[in-house]
C-alpha atoms as a PDB file:
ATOM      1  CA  UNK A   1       0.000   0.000   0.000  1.00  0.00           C
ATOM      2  CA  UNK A   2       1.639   3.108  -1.494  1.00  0.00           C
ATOM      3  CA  UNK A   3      -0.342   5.880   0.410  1.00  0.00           C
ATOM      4  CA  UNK A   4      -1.663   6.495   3.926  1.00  0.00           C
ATOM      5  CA  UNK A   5      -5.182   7.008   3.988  1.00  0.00           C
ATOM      6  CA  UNK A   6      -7.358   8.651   6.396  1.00  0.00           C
ATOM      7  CA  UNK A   7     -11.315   7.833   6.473  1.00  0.00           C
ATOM      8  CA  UNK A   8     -13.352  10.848   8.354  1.00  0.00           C
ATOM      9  CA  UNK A   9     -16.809  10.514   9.181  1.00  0.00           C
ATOM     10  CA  UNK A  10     -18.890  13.487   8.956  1.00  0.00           C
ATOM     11  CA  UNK A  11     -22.277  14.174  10.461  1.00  0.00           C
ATOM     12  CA  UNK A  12     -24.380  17.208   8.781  1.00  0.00           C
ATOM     13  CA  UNK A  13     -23.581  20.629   9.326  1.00  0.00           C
ATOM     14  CA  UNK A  14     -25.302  20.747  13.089  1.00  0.00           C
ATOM     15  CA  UNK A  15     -24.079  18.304  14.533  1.00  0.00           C
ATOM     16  CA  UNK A  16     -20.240  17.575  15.359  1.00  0.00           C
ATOM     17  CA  UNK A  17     -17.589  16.328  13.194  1.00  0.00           C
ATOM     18  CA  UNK A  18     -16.302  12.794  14.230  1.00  0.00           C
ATOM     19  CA  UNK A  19     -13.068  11.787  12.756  1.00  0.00           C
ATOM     20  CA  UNK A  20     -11.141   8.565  12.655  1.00  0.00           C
ATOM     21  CA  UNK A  21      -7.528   7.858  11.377  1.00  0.00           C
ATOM     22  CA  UNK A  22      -6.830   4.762   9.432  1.00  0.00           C
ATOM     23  CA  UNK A  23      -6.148   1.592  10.790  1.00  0.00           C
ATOM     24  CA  UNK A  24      -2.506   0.514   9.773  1.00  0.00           C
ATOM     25  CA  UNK A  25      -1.570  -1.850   7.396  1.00  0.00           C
ATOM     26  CA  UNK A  26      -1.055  -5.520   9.028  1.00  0.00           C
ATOM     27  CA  UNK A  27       2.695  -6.276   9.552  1.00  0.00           C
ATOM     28  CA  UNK A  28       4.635  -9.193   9.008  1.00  0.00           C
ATOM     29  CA  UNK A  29       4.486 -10.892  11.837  1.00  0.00           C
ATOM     30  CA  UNK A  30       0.532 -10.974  11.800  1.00  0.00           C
ATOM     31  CA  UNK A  31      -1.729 -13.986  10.881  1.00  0.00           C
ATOM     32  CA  UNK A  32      -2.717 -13.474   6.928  1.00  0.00           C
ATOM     33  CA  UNK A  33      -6.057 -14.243   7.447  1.00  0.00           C
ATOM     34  CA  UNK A  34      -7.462 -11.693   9.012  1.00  0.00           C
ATOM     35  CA  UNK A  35      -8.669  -8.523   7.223  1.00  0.00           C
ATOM     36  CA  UNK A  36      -7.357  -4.994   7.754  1.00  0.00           C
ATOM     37  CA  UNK A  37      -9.786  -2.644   7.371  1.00  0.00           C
ATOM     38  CA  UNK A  38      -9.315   1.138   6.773  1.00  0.00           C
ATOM     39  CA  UNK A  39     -12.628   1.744   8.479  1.00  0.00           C
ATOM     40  CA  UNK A  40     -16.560   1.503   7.448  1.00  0.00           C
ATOM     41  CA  UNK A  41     -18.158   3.751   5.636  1.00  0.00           C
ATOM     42  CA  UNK A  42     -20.375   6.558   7.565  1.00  0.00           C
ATOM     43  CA  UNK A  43     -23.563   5.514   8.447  1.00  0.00           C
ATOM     44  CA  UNK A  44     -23.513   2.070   6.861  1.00  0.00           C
ATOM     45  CA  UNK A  45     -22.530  -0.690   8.661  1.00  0.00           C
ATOM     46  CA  UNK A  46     -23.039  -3.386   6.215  1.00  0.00           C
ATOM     47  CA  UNK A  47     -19.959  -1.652   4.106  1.00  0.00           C
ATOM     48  CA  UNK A  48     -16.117  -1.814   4.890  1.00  0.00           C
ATOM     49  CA  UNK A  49     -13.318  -0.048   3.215  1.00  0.00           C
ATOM     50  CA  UNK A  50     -10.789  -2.753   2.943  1.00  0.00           C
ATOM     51  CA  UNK A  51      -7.879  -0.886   1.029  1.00  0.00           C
ATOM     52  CA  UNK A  52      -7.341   2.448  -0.764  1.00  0.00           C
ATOM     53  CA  UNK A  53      -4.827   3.966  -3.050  1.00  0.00           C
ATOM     54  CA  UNK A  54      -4.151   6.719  -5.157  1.00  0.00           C
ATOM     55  CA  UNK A  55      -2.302   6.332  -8.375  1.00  0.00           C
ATOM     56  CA  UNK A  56      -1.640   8.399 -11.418  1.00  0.00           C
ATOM     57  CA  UNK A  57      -5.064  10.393 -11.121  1.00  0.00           C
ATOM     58  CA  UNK A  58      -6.971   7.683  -9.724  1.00  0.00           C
ATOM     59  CA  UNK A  59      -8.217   6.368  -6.653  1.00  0.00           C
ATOM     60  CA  UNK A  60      -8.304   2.821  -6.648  1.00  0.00           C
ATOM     61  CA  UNK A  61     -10.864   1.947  -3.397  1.00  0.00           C
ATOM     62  CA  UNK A  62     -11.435  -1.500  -2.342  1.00  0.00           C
ATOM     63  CA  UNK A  63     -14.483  -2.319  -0.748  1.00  0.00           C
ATOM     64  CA  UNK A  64     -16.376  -5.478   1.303  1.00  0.00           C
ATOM     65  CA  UNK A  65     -20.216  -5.884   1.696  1.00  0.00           C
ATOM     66  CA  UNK A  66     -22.120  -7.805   3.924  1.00  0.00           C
ATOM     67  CA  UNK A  67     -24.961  -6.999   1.586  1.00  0.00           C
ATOM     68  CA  UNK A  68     -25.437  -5.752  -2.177  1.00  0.00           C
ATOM     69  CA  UNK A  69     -25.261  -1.763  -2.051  1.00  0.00           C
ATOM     70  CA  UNK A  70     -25.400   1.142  -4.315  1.00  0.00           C
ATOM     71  CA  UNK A  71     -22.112   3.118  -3.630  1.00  0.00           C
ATOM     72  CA  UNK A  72     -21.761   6.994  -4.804  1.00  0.00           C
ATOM     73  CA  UNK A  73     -18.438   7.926  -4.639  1.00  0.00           C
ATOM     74  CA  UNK A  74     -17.877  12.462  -5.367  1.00  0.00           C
ATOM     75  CA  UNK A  75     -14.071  13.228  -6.739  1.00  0.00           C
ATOM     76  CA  UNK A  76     -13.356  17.287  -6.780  1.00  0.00           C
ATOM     77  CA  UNK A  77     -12.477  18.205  -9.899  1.00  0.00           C
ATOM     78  CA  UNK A  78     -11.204  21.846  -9.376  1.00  0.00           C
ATOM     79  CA  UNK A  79     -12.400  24.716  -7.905  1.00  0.00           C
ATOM     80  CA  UNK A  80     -13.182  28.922  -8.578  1.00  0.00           C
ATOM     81  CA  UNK A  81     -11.449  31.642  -6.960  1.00  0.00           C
ATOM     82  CA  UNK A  82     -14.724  32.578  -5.623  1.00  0.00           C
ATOM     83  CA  UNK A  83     -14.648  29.210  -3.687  1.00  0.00           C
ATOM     84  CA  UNK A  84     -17.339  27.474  -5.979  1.00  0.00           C
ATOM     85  CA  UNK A  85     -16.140  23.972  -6.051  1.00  0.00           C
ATOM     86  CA  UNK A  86     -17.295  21.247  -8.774  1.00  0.00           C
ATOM     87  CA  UNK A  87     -16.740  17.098  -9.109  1.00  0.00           C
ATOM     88  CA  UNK A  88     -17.255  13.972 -10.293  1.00  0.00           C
ATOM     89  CA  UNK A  89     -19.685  11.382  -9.126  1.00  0.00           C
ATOM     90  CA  UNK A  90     -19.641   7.797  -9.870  1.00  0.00           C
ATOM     91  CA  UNK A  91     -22.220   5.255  -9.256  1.00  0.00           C
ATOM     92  CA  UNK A  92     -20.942   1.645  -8.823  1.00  0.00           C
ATOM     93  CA  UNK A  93     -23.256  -1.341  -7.499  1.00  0.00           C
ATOM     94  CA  UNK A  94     -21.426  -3.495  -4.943  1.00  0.00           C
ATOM     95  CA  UNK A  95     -22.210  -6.826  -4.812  1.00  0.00           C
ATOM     96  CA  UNK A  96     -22.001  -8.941  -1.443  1.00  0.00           C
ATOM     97  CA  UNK A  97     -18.055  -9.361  -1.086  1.00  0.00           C
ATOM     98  CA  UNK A  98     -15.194  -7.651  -2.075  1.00  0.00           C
ATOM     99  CA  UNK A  99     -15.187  -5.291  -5.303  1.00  0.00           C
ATOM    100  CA  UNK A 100     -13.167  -2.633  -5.942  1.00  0.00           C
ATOM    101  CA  UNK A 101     -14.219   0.986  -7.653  1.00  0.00           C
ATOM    102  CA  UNK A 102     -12.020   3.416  -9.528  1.00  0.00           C
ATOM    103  CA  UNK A 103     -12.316   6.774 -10.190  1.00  0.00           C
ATOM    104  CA  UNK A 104     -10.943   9.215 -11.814  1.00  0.00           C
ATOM    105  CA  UNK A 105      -9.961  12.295  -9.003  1.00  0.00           C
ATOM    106  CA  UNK A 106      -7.290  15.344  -9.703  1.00  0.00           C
ATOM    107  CA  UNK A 107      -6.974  15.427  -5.887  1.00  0.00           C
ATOM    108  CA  UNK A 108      -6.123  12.869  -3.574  1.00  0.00           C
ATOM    109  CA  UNK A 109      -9.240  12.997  -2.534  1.00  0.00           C
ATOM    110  CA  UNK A 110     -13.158  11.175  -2.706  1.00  0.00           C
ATOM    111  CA  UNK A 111     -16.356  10.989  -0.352  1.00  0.00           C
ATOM    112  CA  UNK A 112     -18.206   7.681  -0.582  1.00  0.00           C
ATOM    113  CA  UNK A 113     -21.951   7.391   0.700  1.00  0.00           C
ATOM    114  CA  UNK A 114     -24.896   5.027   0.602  1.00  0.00           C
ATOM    115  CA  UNK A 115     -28.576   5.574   0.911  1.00  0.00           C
ATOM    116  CA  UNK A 116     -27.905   3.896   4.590  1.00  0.00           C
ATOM    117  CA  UNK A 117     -25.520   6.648   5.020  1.00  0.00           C
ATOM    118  CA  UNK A 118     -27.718   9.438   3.451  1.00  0.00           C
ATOM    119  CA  UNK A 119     -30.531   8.764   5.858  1.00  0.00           C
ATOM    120  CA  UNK A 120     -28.555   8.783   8.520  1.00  0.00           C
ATOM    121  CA  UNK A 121     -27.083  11.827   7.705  1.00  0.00           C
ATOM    122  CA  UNK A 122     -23.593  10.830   7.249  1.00  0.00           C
ATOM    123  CA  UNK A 123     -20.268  10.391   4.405  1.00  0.00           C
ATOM    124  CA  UNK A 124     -16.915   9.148   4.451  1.00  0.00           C
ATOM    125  CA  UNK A 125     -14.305  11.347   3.724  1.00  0.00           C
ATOM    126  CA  UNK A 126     -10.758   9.301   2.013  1.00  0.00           C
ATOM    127  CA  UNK A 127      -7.754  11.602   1.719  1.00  0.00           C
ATOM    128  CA  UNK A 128      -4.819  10.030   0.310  1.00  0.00           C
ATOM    129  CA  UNK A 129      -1.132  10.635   0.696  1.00  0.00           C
ATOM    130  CA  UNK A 130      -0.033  10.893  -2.994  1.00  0.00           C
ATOM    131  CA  UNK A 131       3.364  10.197  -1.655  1.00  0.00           C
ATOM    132  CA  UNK A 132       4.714  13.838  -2.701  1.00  0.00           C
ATOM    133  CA  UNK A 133       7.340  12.564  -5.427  1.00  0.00           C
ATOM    134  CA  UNK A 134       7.712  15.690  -6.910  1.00  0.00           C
ATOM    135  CA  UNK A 135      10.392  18.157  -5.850  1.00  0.00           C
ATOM    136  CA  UNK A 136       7.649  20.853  -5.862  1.00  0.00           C
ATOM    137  CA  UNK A 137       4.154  19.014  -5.526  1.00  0.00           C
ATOM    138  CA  UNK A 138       1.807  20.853  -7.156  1.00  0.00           C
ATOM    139  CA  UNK A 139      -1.799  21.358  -7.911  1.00  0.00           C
ATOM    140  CA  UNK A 140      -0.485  25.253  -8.445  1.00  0.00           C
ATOM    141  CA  UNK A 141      -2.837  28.053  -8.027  1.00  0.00           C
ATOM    142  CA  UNK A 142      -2.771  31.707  -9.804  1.00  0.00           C
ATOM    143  CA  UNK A 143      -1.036  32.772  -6.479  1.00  0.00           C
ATOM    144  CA  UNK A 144       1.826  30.688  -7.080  1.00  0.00           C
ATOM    145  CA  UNK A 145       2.404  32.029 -10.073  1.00  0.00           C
ATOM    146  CA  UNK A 146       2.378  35.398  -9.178  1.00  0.00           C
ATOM    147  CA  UNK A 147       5.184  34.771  -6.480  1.00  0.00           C
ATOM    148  CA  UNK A 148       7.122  32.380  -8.916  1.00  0.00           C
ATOM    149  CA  UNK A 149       7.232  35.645 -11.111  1.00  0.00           C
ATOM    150  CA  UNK A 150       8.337  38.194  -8.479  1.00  0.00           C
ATOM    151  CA  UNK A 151      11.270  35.438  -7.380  1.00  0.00           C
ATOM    152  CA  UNK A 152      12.764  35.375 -10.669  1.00  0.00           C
ATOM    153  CA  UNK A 153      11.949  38.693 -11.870  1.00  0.00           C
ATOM    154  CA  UNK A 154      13.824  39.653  -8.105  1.00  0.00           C
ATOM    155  CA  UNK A 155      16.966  37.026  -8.983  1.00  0.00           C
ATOM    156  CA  UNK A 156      17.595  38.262 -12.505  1.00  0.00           C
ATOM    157  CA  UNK A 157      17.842  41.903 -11.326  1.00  0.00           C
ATOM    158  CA  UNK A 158      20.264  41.059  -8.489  1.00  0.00           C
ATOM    159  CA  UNK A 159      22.462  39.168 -10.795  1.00  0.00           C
ATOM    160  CA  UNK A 160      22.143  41.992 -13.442  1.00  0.00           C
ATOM    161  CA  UNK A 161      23.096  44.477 -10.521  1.00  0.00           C
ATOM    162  CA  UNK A 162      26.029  42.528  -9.008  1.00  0.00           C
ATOM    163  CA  UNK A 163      27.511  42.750 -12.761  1.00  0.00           C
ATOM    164  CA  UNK A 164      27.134  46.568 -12.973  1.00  0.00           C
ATOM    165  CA  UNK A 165      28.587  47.499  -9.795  1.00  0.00           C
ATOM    166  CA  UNK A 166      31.583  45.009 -10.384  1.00  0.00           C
ATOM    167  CA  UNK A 167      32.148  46.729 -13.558  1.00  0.00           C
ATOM    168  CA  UNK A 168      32.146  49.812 -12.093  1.00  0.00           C
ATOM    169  CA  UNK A 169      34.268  49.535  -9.208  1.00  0.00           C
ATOM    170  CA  UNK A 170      36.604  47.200 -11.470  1.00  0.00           C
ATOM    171  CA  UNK A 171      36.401  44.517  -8.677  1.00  0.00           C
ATOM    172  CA  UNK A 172      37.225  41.174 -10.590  1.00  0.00           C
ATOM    173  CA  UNK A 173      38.116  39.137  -6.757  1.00  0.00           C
ATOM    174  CA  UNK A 174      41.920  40.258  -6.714  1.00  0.00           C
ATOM    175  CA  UNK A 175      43.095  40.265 -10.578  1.00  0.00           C
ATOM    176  CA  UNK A 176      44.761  43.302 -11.479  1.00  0.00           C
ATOM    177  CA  UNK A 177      43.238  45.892 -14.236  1.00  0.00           C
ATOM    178  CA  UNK A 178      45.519  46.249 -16.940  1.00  0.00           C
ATOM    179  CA  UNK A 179      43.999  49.242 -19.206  1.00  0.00           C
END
């Protein structure tokens, strides 16, 4: 498993946020047999999150059911400057046992809920650790770009200016001027 994941279970908006953290992968020493699971999902007990990963754009999510269910799973696909966000959701029928969905998600992040869930008010929140592997992990905003701007614009002039005054002042780090 690639990626830490973290499932968060979120009531509506008046009543409290409950979060959980992730249960951790099973080590070596532990029996095979048993099942890991990352946590259920909000709200529905008959549905467990057995393994998640994001990879390349897309979060792979593994899932067990004790029962058939209909599984809506929201990926954000950007957002405004005004805050207006916007995503995609995917519909997948689980049957009883393991399946696993994929979806395509920008950000290392998806909500999963059930009608179970929906009626009881509740989603489940997966936010992946992409793992970071650039140098400079992006998605980059307009903001970024602005201050990426003013660095180098600020850089070039410094050089440009340590090249004047040296010319100037004939400082070339201890050689002699011969005019």
């Amino acid at each position: 498993m690639p990626g830490t994941v973290a499932a968060q279970e979120t009531a509506t908006a008046s009543a409290p946020t409950e979060t959980t953290t992730a249960a951790a992968p099973p080590t070596a020493s532990e029996s095979s047999n048993e099942t890991t699971y990352y946590g259920d999902v909000a709200g529905d007990p008959l549905l467990r999150i057995v393994d998640a990963e994001y990879r390349d754009g897309t979060a792979i999510i593994t899932l067990e059911a004790d029962a058939p269910r209909l599984v809506t799973v929201t990926a954000p696909t950007g957002s405004t400057s005004a805050g207006v966000a916007s995503g995609n959701i995917v519909r997948r029928s689980v049957p009883n046992g393991r399946s696993t969905i994929r979806v395509a998600s920008p950000e290392p992040r998806v909500t999963l809920t059930t009608s179970t869930s929906v009626g009881n008010g509740q989603y489940t929140e997966i936010r992946f650790d992409d793992g970071g592997s650039a140098l400079i992990a992006g998605p980059f905003t307009g903001t970024d770009v602005r201050d990426a701007a003013i660095g180098g614009a600020f850089g070039t002039s410094f050089g440009a200016l340590l090249i004047i005054v040296r010319r100037r002042f004939g400082l070339h780090r201890g050689m002699e001027r011969v005019a």
